[in-house]
N, C-alpha and C. Protein backbone atom coordinates (compact mmCIF):
# COMPACT_ATOMS: atom_id res chain seq x y z
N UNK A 1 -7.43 -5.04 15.35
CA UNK A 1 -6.48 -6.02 14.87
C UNK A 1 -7.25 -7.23 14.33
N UNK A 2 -6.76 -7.57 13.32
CA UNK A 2 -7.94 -8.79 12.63
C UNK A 2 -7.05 -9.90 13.66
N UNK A 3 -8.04 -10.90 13.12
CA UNK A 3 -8.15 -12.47 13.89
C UNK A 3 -6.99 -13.04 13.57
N UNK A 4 -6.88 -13.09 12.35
CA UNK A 4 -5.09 -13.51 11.45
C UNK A 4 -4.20 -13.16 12.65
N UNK A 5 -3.68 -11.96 12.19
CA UNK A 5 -2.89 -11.28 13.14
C UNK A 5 -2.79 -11.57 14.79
N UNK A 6 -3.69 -11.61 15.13
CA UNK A 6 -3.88 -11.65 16.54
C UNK A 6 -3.33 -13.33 16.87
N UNK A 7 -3.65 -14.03 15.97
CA UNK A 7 -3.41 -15.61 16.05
C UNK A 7 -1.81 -15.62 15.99
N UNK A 8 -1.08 -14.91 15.25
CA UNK A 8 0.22 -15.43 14.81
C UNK A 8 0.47 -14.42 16.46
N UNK A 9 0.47 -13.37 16.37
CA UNK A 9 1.00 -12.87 17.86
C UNK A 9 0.86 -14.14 19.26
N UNK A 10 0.06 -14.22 19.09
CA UNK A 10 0.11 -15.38 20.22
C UNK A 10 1.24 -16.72 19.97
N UNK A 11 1.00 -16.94 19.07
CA UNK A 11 1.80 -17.82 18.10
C UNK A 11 3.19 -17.66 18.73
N UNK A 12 3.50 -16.11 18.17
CA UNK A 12 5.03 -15.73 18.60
C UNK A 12 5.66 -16.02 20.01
N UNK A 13 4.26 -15.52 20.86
CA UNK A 13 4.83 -15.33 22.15
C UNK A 13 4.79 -16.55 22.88
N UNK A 14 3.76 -17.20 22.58
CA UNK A 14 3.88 -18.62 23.35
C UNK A 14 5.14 -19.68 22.32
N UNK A 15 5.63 -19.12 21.95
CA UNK A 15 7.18 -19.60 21.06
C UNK A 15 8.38 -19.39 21.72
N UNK A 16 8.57 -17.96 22.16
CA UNK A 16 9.13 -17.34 22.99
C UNK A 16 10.01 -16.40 22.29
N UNK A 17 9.07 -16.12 21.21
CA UNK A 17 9.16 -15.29 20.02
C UNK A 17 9.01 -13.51 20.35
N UNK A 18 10.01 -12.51 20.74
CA UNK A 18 9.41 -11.26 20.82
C UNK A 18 9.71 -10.31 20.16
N UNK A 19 9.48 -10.60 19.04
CA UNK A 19 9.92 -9.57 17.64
C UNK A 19 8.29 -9.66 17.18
N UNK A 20 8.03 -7.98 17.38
CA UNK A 20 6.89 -7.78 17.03
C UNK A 20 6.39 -7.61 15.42
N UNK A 21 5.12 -8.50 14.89
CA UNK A 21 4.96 -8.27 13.33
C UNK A 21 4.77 -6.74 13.17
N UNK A 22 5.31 -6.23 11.84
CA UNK A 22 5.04 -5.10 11.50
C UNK A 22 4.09 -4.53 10.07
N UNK A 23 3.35 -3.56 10.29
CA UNK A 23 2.49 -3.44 8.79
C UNK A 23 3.19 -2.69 8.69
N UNK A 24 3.19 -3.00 6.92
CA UNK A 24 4.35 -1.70 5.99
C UNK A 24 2.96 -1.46 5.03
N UNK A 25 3.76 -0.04 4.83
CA UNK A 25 3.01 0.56 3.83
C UNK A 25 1.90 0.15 2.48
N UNK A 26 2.96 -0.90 1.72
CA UNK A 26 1.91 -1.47 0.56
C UNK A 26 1.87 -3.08 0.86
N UNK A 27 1.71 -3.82 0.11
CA UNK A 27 1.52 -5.27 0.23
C UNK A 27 2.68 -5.75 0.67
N UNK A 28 2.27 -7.32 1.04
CA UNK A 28 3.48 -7.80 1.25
C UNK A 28 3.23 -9.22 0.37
N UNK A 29 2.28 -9.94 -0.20
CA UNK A 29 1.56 -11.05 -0.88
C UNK A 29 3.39 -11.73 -1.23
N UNK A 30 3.82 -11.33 -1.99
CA UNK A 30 4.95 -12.10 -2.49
C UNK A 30 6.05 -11.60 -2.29
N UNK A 31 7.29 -12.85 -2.53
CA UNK A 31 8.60 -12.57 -1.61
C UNK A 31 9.18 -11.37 -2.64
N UNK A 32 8.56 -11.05 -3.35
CA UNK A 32 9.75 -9.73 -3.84
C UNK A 32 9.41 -8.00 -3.25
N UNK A 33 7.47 -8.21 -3.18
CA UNK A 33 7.36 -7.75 -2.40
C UNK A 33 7.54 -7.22 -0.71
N UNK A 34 7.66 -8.49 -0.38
CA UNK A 34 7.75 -8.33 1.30
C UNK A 34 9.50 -8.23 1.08
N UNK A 35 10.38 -8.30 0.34
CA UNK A 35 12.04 -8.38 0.95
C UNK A 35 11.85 -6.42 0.29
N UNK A 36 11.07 -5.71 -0.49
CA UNK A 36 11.46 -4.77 -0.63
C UNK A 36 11.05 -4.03 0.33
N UNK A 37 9.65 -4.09 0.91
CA UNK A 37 9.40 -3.67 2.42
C UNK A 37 10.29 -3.69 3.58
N UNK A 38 10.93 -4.72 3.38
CA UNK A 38 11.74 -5.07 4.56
C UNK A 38 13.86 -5.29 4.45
N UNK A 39 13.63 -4.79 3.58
CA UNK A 39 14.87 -4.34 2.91
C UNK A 39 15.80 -5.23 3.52
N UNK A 40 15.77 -6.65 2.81
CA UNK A 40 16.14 -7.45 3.05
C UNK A 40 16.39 -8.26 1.31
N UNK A 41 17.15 -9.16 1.37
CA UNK A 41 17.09 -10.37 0.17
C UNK A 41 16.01 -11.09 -0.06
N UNK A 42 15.73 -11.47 -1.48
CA UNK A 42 14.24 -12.40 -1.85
C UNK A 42 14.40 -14.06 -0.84
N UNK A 43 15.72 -14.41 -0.69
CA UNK A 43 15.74 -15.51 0.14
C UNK A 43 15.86 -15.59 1.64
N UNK A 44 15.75 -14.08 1.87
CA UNK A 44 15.32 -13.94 3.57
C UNK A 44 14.06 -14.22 3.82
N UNK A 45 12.98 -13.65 2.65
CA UNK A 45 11.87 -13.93 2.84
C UNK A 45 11.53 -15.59 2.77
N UNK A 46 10.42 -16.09 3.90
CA UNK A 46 10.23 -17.26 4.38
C UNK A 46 8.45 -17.29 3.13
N UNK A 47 8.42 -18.16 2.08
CA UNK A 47 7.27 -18.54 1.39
C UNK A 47 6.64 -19.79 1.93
N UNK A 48 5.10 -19.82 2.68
CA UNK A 48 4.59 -20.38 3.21
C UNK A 48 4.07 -20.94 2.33
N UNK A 49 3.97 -22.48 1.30
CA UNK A 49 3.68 -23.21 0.34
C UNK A 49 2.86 -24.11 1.07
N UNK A 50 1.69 -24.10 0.42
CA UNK A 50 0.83 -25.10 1.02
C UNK A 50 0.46 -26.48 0.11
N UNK A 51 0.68 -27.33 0.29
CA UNK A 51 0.04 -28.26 -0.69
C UNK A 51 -0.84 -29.31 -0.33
N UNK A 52 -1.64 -30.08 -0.95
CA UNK A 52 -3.06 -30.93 -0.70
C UNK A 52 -2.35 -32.52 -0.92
N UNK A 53 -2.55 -33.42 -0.23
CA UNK A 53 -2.34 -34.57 -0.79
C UNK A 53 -3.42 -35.20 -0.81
N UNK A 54 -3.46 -36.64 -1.77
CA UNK A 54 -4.52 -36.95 -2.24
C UNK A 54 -5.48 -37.62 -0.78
N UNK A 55 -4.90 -37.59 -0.11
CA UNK A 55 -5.64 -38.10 0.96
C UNK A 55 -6.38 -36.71 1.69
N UNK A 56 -6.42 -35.68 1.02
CA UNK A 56 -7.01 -34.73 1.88
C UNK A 56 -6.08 -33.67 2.81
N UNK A 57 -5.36 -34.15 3.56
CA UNK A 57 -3.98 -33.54 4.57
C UNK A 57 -3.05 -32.75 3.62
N UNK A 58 -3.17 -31.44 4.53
CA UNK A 58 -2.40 -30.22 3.72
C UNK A 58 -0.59 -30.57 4.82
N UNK A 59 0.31 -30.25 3.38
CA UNK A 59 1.54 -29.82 4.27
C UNK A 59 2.20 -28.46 3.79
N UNK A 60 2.97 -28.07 5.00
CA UNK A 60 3.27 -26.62 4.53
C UNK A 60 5.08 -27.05 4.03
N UNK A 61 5.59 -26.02 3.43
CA UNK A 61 6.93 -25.92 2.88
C UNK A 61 7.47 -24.63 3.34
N UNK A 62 8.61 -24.54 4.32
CA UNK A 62 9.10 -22.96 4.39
C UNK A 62 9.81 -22.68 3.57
N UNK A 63 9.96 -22.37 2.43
CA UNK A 63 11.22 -22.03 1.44
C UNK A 63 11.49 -20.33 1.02
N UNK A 64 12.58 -20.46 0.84
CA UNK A 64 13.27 -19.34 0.99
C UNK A 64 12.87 -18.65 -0.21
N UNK A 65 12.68 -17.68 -0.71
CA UNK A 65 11.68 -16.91 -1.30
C UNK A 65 12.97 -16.49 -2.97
N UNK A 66 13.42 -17.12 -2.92
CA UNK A 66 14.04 -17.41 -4.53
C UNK A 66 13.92 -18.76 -5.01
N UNK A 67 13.79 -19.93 -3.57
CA UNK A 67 13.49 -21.19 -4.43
C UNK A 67 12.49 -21.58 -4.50
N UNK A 68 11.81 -22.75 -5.54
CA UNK A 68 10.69 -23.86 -5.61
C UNK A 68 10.43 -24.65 -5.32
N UNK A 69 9.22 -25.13 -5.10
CA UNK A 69 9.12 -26.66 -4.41
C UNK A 69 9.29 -27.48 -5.16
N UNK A 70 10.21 -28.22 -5.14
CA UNK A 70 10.23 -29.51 -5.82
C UNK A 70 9.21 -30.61 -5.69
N UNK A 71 7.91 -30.51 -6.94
CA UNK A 71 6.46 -31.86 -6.33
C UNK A 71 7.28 -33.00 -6.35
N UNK A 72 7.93 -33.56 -6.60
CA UNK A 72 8.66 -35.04 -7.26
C UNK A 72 8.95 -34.82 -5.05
N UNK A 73 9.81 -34.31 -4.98
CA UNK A 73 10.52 -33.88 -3.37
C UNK A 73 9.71 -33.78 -2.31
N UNK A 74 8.69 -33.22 -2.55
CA UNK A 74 7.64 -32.91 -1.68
C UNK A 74 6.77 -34.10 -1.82
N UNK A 75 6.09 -34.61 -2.38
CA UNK A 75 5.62 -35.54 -2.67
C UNK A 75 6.67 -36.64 -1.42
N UNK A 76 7.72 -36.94 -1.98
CA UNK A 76 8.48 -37.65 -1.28
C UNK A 76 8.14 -37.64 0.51
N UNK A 77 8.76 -36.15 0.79
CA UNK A 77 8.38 -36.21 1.95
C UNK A 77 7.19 -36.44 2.62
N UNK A 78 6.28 -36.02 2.01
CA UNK A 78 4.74 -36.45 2.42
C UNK A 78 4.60 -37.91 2.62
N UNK A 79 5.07 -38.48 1.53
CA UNK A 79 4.66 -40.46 1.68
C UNK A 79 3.65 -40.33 1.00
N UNK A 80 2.59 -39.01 0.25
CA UNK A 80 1.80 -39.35 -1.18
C UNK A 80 2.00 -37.96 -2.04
N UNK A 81 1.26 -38.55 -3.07
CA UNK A 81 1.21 -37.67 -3.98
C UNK A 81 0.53 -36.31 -3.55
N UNK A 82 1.54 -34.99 -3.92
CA UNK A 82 0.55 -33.64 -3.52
C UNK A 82 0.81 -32.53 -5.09
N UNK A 83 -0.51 -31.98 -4.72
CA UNK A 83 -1.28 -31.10 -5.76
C UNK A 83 -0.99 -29.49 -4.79
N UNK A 84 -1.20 -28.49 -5.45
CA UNK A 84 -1.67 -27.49 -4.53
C UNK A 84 -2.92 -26.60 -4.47
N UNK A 85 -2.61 -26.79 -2.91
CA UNK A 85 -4.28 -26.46 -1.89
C UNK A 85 -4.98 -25.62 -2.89
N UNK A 86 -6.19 -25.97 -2.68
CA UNK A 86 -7.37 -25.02 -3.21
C UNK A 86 -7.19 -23.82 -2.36
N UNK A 87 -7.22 -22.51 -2.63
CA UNK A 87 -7.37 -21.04 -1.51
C UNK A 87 -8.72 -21.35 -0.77
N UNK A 88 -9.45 -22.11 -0.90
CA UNK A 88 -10.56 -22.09 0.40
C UNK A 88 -10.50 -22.94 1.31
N UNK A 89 -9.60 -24.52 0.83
CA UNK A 89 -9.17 -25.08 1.40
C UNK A 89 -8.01 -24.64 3.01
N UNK A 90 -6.87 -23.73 1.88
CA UNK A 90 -6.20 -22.78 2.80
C UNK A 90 -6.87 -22.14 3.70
N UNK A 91 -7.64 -21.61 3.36
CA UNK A 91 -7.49 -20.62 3.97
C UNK A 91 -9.09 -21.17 5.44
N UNK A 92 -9.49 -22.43 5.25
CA UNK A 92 -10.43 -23.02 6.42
C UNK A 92 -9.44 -24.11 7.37
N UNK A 93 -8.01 -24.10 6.52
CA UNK A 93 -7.24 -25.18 7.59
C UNK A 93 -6.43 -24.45 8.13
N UNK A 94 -6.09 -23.36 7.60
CA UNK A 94 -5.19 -22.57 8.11
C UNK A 94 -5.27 -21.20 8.64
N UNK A 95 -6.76 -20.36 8.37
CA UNK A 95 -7.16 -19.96 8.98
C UNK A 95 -6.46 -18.31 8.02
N UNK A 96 -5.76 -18.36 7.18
CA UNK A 96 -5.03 -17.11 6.32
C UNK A 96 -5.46 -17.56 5.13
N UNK A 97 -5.19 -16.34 4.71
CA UNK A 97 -5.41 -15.97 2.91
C UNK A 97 -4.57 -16.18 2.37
N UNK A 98 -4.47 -16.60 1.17
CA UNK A 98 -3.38 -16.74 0.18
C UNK A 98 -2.68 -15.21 0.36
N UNK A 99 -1.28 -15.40 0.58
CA UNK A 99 -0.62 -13.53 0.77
C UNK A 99 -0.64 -13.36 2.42
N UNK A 100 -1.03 -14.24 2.96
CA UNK A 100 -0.53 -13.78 4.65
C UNK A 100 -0.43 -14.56 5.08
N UNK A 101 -0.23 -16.24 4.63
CA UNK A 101 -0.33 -17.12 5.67
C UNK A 101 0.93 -17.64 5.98
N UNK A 102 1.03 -17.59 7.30
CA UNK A 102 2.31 -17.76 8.56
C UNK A 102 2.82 -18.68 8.54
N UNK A 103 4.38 -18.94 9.14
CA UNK A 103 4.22 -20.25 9.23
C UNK A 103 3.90 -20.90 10.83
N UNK A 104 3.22 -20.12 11.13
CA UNK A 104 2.82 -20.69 12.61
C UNK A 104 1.34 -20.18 13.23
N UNK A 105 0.79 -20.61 13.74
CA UNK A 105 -0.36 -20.05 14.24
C UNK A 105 -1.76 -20.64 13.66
N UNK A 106 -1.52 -21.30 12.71
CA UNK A 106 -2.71 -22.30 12.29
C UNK A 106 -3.48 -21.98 13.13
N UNK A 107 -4.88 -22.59 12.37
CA UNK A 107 -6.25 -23.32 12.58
C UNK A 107 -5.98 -24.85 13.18
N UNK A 108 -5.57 -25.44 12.10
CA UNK A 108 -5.75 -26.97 12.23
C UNK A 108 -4.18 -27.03 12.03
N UNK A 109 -3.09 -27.76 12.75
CA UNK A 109 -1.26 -27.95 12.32
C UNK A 109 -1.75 -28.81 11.54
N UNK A 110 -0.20 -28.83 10.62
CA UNK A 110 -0.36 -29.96 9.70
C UNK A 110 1.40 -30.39 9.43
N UNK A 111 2.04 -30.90 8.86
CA UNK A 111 3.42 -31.53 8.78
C UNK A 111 3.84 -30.13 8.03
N UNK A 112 5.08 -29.78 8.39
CA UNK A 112 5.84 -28.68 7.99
C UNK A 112 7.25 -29.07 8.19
N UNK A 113 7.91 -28.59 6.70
CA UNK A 113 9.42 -28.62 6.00
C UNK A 113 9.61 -27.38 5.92
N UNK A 114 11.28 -27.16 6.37
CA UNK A 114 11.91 -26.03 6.59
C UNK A 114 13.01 -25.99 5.08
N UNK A 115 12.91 -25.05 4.37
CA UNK A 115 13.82 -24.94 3.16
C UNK A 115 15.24 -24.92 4.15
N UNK A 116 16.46 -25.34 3.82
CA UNK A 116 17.95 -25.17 4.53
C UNK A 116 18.62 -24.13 4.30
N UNK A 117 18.16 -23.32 3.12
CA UNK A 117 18.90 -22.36 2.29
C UNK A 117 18.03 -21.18 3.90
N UNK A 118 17.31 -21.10 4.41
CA UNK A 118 17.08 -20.06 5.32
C UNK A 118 17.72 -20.16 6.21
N UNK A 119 18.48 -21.48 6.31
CA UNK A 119 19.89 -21.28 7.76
C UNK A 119 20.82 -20.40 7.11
N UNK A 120 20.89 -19.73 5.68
CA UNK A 120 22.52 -18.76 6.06
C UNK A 120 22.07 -18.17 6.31
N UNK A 121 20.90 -17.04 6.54
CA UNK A 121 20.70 -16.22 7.26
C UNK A 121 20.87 -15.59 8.60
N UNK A 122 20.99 -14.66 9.43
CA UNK A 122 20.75 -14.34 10.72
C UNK A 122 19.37 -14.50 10.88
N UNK A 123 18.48 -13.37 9.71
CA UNK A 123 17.00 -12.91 10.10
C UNK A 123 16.73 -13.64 8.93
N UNK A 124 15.65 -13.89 8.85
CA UNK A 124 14.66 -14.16 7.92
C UNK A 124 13.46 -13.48 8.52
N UNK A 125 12.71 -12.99 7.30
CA UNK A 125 11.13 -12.71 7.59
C UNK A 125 10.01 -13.38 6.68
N UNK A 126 8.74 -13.45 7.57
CA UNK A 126 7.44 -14.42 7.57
C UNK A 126 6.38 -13.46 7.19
N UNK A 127 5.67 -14.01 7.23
CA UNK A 127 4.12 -13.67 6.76
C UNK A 127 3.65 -13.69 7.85
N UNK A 128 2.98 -12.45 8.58
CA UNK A 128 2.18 -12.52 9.99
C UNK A 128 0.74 -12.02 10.24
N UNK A 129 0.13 -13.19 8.78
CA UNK A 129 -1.55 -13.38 8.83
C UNK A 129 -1.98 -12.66 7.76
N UNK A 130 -2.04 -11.84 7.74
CA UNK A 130 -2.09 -10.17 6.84
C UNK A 130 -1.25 -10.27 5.39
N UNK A 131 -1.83 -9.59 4.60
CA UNK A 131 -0.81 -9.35 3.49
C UNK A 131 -0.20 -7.97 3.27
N UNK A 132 -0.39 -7.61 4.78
CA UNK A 132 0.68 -6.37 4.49
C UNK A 132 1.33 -6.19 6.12
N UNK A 133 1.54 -7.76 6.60
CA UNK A 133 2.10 -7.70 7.78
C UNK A 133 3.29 -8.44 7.82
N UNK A 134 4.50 -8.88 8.67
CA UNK A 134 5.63 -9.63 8.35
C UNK A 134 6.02 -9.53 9.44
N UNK A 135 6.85 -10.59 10.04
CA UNK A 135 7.62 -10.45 11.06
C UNK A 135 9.32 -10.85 11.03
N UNK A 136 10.20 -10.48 12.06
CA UNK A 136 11.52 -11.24 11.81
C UNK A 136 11.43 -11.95 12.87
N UNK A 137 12.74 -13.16 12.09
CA UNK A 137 12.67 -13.90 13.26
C UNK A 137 14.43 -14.73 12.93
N UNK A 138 15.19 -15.19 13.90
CA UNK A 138 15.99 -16.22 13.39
C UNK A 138 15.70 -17.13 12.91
N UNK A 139 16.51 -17.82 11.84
CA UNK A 139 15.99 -18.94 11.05
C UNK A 139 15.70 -20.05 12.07
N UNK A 140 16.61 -20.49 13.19
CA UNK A 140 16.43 -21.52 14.39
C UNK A 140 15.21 -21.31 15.02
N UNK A 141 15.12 -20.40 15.23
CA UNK A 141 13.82 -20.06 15.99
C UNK A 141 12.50 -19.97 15.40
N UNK A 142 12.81 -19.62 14.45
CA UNK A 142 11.15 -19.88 13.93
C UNK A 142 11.11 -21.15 13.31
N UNK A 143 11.84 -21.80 12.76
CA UNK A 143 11.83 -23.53 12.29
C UNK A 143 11.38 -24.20 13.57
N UNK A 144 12.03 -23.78 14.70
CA UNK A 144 11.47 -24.72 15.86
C UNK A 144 10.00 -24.59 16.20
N UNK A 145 9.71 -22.50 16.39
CA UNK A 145 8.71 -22.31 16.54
C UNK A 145 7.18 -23.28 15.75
N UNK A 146 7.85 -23.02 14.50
CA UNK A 146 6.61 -23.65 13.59
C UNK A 146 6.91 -25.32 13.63
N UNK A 147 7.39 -25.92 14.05
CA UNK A 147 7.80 -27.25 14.38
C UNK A 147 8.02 -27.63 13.22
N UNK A 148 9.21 -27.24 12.39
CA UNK A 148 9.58 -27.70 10.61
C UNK A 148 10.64 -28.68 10.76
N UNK A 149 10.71 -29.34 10.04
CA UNK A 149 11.99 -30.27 9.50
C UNK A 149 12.90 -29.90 8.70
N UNK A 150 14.27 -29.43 9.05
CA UNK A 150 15.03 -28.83 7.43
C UNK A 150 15.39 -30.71 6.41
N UNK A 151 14.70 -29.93 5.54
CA UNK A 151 14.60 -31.07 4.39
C UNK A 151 15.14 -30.16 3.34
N UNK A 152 15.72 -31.60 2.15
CA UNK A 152 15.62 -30.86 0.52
C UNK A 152 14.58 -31.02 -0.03
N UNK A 153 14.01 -30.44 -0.24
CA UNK A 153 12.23 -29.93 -1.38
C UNK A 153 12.77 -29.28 -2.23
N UNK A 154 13.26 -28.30 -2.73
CA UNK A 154 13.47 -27.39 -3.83
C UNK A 154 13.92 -28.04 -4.90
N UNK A 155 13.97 -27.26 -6.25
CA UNK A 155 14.04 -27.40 -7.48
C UNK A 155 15.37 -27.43 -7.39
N UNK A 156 16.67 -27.96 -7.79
CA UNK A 156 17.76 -27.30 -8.40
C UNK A 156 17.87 -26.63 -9.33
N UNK A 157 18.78 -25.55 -9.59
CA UNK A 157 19.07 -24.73 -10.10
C UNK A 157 19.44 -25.41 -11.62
N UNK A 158 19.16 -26.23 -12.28
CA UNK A 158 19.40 -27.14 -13.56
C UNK A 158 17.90 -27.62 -13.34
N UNK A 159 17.10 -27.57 -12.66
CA UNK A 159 15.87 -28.52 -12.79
C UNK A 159 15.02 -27.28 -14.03
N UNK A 160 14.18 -27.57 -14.69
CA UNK A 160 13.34 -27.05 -15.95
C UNK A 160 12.29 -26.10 -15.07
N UNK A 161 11.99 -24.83 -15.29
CA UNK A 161 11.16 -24.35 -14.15
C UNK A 161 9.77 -24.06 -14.83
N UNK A 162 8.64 -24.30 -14.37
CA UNK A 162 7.52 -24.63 -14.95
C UNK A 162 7.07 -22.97 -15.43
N UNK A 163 6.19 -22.88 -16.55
CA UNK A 163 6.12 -21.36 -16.91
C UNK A 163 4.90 -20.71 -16.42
């Protein structure tokens, strides 16, 4: 079992999380991928968005895997301006690869926003380290787990979407 993996399991259980991650067959890197694995909707899937602010401090975004981060929004919530993370950056604060990273189980925590659109859900599913691993979880429960804030960050559906 790689190190990833093994981190978010602990993750789960000291959460009080016992829905075990599962590997599927092909990738799971992106939400259209992982909702067809898991035969679920693109907005069940939970997109772990990482971004850099100019001060150095990464924050994560849970958003529901049809919407975008709004930078103007995100930015906001941060209190500075954010760019997004370099993948080496990611992946030394957080300890995952671009395509598996969780929203819980870090290296180093950092401030984390919960998209709201993952409360209509029952289940939603995550990224569990791996890019061909995932777990379910209730939307309550894993927002708490990963200690998120439900905030608005996303783009509206009229906002211009970058190409």
């Amino acid at each position: 079992m790689s190190k990833s993996l093994a981190r978010v399991k602990a993750a789960l259980t000291a959460a009080g999380l016992t829905r075990e991650p599962l590997e599927m067959p092909g990738e799971t890197r992106t939400a259209e991928q992982a909702a067809q694995a898991a035969g679920c909707l693109v907005d069940q899937i939970i997109k772990s968005i990482l971004f850099q602010g100019e001060s150095g401090r990464l924050y994560l975004f849970l958003t529901a895997g049809g919407n975008r981060v709004d930078a103007a929004k995100a930015s906001a919530l941060a209190g500075e301006p954010l760019g997004r993370a370099d993948i080496n950056v990611v992946r030394a604060v957080t300890g995952f690869a671009i395509g598996g990273v969780a929203p819980l189980g870090h290296l180093t925590p950092c401030p984390v926003w919960a998209d709201p659109r993952l409360t209509d859900f029952a289940e939603v599913w995550a990224a569990a380290g791996t890019p061909r691993h995932i777990f379910p979880a209730a939307p309550a429960d894993l927002i708490r787990a990963a200690k998120a804030t439900l905030a608005d960050f996303t783009q509206s559906d009229l906002a211009p979407q970058p190409d």
